[in-house]
C-alpha atoms as a PDB file:
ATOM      1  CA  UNK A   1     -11.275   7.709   6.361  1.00  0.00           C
ATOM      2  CA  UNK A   2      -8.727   9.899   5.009  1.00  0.00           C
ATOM      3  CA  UNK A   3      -5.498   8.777   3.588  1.00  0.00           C
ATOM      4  CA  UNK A   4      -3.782   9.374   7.013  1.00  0.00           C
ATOM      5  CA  UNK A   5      -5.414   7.024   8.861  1.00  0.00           C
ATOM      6  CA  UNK A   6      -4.396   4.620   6.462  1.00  0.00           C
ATOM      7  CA  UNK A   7      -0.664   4.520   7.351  1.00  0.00           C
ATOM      8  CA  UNK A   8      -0.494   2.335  10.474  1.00  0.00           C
ATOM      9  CA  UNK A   9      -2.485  -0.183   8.673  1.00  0.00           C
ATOM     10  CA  UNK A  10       0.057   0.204   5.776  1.00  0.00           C
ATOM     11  CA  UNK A  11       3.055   0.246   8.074  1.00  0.00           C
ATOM     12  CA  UNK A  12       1.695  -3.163   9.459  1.00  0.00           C
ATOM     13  CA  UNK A  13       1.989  -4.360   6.400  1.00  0.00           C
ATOM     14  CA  UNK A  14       4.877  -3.522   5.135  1.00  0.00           C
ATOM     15  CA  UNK A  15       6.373  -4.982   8.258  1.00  0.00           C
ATOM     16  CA  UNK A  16       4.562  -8.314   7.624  1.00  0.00           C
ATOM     17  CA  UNK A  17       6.188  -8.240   3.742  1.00  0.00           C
ATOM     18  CA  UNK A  18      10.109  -6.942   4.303  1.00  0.00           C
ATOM     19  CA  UNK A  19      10.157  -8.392   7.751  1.00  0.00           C
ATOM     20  CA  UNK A  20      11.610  -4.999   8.915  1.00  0.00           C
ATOM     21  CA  UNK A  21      10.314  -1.601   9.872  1.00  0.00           C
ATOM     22  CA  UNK A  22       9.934   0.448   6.798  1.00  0.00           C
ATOM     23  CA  UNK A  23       9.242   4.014   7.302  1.00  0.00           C
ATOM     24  CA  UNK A  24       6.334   4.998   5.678  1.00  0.00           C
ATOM     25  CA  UNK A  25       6.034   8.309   4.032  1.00  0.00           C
ATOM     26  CA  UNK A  26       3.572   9.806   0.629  1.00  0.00           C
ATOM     27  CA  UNK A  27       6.892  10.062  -1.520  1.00  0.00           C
ATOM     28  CA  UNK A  28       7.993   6.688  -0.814  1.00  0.00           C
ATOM     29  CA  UNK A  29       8.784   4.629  -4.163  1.00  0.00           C
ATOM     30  CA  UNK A  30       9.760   0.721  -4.366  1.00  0.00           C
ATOM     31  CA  UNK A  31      13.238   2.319  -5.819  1.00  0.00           C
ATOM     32  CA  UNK A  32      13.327   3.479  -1.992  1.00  0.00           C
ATOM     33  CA  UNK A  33      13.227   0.003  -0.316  1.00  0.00           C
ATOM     34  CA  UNK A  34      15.444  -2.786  -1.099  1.00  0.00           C
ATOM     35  CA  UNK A  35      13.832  -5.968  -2.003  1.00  0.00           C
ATOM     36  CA  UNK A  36      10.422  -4.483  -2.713  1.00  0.00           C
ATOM     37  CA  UNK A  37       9.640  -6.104  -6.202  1.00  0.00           C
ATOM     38  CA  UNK A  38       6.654  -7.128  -7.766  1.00  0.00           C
ATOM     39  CA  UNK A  39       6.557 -10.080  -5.867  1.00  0.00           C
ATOM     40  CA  UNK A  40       6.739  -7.812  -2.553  1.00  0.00           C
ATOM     41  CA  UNK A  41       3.911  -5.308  -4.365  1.00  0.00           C
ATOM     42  CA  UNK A  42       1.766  -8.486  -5.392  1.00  0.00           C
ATOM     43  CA  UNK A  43       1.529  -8.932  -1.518  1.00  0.00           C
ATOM     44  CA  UNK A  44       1.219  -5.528  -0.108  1.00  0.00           C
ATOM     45  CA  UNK A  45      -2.349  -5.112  -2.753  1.00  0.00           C
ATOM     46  CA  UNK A  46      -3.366  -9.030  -1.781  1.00  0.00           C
ATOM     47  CA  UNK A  47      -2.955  -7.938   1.882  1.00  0.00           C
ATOM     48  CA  UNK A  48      -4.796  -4.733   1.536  1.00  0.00           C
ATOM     49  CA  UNK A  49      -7.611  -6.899  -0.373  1.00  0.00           C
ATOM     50  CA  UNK A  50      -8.243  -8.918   2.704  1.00  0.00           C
ATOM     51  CA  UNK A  51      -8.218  -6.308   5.373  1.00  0.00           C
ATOM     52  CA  UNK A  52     -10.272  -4.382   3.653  1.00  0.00           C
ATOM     53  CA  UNK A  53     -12.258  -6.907   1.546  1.00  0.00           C
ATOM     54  CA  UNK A  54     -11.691  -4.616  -1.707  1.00  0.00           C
ATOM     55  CA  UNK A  55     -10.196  -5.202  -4.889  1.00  0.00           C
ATOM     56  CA  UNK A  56      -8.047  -3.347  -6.886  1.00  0.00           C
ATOM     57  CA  UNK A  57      -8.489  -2.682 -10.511  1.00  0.00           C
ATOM     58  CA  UNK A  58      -5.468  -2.787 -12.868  1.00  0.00           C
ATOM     59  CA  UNK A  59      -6.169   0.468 -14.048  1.00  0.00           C
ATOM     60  CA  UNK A  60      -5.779   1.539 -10.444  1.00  0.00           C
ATOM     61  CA  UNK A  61      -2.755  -0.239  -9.546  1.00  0.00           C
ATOM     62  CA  UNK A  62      -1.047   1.178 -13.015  1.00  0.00           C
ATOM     63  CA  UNK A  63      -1.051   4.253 -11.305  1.00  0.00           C
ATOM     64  CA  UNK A  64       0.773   3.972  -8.275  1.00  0.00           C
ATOM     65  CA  UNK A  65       3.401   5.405  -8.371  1.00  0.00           C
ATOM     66  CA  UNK A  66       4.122   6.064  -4.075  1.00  0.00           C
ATOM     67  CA  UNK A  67       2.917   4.929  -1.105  1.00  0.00           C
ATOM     68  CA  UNK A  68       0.797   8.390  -0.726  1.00  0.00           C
ATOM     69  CA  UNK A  69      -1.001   6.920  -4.469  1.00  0.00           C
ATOM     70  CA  UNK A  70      -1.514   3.808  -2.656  1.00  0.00           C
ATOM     71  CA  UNK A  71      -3.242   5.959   0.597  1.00  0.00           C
ATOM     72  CA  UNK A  72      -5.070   7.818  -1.637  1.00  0.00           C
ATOM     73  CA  UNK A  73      -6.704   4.628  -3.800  1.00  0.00           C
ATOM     74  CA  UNK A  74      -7.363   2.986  -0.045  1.00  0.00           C
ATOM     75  CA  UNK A  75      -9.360   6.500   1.031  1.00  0.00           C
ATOM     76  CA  UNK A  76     -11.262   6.285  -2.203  1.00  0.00           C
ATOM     77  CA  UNK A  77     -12.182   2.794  -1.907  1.00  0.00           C
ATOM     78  CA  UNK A  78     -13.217   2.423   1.228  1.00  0.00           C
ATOM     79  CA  UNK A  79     -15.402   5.376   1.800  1.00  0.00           C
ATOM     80  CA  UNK A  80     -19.235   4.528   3.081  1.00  0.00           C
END
């Protein structure tokens, strides 16, 4: 998958968390979003971990920095 197809699945989610549309885009930063804390981020990664049954390393979630970092770690992770 590439880190395009990723976005509706991300947009779901990010519905499910700020219980709002948030439109998704690569440069988008938590600065960008009211309310999306580390609370928020600790369920966007738990939610990504069960859809996908994957885990994320800290190393990996030290360096998102946008949503297209987050895309990007999904496409690498998930690959056959």
């Amino acid at each position: 998958m590439s880190e395009t197809d990723f976005y509706p699945v991300l947009t779901e989610i990010f519905r499910d968390v700020f219980m709002r549309d948030v439109a998704l885009r690569p440069e988008l930063t938590a600065k960008d979003v009211p309310g999306w804390d580390s609370f928020k981020q600790i369920e966007i990664i738990v939610a990504l971990e069960e859809k996908y049954d994957i885990k994320f390393h800290t190393r990996e979630l030290d360096q998102l920095n946008n949503v297209g970092d987050l895309a990007r770690v999904l496409a690498g992770k998930t690959k056959p």
